[in-house]
C-alpha atoms as a PDB file:
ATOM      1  CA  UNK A   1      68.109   9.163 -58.995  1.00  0.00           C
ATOM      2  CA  UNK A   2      66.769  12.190 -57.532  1.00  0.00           C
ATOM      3  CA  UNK A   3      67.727  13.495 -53.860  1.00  0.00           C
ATOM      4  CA  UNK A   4      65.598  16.313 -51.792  1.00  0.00           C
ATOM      5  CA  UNK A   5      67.536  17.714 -49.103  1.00  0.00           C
ATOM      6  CA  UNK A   6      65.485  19.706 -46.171  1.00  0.00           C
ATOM      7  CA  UNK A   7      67.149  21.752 -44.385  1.00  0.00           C
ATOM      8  CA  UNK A   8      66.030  23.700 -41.034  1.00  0.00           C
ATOM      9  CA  UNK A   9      67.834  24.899 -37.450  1.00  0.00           C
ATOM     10  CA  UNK A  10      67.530  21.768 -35.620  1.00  0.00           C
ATOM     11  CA  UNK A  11      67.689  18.156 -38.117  1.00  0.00           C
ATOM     12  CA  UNK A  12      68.140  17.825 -41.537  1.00  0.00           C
ATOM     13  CA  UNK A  13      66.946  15.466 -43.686  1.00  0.00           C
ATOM     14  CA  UNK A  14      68.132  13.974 -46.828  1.00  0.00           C
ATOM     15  CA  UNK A  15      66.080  11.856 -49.198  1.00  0.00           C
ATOM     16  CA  UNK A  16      67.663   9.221 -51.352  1.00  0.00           C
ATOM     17  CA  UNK A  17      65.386   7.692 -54.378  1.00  0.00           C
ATOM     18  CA  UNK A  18      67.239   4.263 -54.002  1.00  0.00           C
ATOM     19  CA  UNK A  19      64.968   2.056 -56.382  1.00  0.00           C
ATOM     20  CA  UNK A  20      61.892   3.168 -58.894  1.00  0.00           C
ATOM     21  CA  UNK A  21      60.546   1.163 -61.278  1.00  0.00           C
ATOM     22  CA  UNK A  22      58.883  -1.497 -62.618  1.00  0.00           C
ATOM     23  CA  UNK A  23      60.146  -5.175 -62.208  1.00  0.00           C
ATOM     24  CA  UNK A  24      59.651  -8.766 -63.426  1.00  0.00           C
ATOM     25  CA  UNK A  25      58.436 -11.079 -60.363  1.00  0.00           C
ATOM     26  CA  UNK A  26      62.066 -12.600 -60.643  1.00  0.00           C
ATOM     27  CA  UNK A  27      63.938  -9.498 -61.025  1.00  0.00           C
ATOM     28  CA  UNK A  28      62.105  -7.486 -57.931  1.00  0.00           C
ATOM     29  CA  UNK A  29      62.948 -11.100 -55.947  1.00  0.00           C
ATOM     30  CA  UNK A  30      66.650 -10.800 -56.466  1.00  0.00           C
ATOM     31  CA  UNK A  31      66.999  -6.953 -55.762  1.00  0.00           C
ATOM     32  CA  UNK A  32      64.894  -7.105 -52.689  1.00  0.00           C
ATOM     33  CA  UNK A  33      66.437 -10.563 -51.308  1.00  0.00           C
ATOM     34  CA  UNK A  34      69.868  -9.382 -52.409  1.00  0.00           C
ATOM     35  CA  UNK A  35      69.145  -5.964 -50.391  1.00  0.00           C
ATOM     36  CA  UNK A  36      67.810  -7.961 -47.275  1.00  0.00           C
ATOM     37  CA  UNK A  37      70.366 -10.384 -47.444  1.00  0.00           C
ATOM     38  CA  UNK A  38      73.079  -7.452 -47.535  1.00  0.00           C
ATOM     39  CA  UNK A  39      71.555  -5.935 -44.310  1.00  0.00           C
ATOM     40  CA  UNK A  40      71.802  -9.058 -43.090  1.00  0.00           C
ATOM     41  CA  UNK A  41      75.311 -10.022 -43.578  1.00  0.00           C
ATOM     42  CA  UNK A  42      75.759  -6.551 -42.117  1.00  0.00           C
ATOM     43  CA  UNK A  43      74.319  -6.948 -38.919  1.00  0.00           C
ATOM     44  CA  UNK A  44      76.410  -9.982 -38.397  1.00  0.00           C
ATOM     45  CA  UNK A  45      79.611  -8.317 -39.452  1.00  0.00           C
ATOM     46  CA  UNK A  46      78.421  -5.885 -36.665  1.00  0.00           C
ATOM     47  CA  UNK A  47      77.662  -8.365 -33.737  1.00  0.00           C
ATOM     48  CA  UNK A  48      81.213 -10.131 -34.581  1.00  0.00           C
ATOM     49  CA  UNK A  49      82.912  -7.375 -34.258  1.00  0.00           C
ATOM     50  CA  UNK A  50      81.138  -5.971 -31.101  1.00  0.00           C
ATOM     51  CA  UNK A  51      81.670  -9.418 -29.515  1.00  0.00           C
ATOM     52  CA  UNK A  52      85.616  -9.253 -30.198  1.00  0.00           C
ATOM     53  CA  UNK A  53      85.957  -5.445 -29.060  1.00  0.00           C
ATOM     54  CA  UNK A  54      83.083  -5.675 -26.194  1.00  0.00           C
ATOM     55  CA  UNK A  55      83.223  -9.834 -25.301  1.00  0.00           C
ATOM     56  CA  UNK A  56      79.431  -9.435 -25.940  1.00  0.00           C
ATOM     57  CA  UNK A  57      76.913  -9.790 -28.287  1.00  0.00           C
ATOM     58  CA  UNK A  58      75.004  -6.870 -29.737  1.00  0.00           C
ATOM     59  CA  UNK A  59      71.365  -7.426 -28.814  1.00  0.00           C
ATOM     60  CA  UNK A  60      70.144  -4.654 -31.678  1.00  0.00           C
ATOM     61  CA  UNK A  61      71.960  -6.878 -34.160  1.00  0.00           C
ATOM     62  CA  UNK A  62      70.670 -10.010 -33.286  1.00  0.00           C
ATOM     63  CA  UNK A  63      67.110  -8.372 -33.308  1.00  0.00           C
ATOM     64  CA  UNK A  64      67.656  -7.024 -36.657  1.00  0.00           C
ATOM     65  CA  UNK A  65      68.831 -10.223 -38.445  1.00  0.00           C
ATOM     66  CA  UNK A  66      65.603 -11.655 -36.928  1.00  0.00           C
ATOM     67  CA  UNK A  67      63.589  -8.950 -38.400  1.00  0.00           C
ATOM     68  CA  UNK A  68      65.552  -9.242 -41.424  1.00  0.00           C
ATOM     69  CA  UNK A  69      64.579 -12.788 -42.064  1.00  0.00           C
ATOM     70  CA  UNK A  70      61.286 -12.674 -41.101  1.00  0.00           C
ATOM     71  CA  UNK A  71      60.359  -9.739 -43.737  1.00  0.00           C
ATOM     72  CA  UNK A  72      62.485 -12.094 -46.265  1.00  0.00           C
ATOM     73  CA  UNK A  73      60.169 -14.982 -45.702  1.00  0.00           C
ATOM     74  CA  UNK A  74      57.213 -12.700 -46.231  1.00  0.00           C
ATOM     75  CA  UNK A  75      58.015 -10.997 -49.112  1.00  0.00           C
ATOM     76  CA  UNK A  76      59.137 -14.632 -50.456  1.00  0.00           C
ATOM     77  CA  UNK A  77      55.530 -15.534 -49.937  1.00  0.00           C
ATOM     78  CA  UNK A  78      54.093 -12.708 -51.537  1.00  0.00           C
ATOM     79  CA  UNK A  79      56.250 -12.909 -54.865  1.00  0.00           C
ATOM     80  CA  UNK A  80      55.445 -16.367 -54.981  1.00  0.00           C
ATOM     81  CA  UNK A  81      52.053 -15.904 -54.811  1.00  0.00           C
ATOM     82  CA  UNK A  82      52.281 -14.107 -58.278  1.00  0.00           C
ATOM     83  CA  UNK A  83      52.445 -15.173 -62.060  1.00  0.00           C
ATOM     84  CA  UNK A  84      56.011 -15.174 -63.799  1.00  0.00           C
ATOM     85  CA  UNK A  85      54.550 -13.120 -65.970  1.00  0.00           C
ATOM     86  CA  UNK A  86      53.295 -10.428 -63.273  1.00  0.00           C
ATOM     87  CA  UNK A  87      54.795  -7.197 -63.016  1.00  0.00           C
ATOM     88  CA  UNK A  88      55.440  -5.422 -59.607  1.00  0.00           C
ATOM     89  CA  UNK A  89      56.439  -1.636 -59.241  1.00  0.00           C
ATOM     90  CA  UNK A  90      59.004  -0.871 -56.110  1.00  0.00           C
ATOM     91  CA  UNK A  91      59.845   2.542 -54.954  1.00  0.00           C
ATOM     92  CA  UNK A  92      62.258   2.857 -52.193  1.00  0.00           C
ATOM     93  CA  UNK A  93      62.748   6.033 -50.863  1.00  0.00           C
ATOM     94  CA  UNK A  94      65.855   6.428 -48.487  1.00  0.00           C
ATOM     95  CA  UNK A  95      65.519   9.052 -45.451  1.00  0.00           C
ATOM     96  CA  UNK A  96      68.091   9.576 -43.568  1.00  0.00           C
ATOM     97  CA  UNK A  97      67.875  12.751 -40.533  1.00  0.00           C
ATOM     98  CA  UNK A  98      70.460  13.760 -37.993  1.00  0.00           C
ATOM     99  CA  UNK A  99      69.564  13.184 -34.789  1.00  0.00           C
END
């Protein structure tokens, strides 16, 4: 996994290759839904506990898990459009910058 770091005076920025490669139609289906669903059980870790420090739900969460499932459903329908037999090449590249 390779990682570029950029550095200057006022952000830095850090690059994280997380996945490269080349996948069955299966095998990219359960990375990507196991990634999605991990963000997802995430966000609702995060509105729980906001809710039991704050006595309110986090708005940001709630949009995200919405997001969250709404990109599953599409890249469900894509994958599904394929052949079993079909390839599919993902590269995921990471960025994270201070802000």
């Amino acid at each position: 996994m390779k990682t570029h770091h950029t550095n200057d005076i006022s952000m830095k920025t850090h690059y994280t290759d997380l996945i490269h490669g080349d996948f069955s139609r299966d095998s990219a289906k359960t990375l990507l839904f196991d990634l999605i669903q991990y963000k997802i059980n995430f966000h609702h870790l995060q509105e729980f506990s906001d809710e039991e420090r704050n006595g309110e739900i986090s708005t940001h969460s709630k949009k995200r898990m919405e997001e969250l499932a709404g990109e599953k459903e599409a890249l469900k329908d894509f994958l599904d459009a394929l052949e079993v037999q079909d390839q599919v090449r993902i590269n995921c590249i990471v960025t994270l910058q201070t802000i």
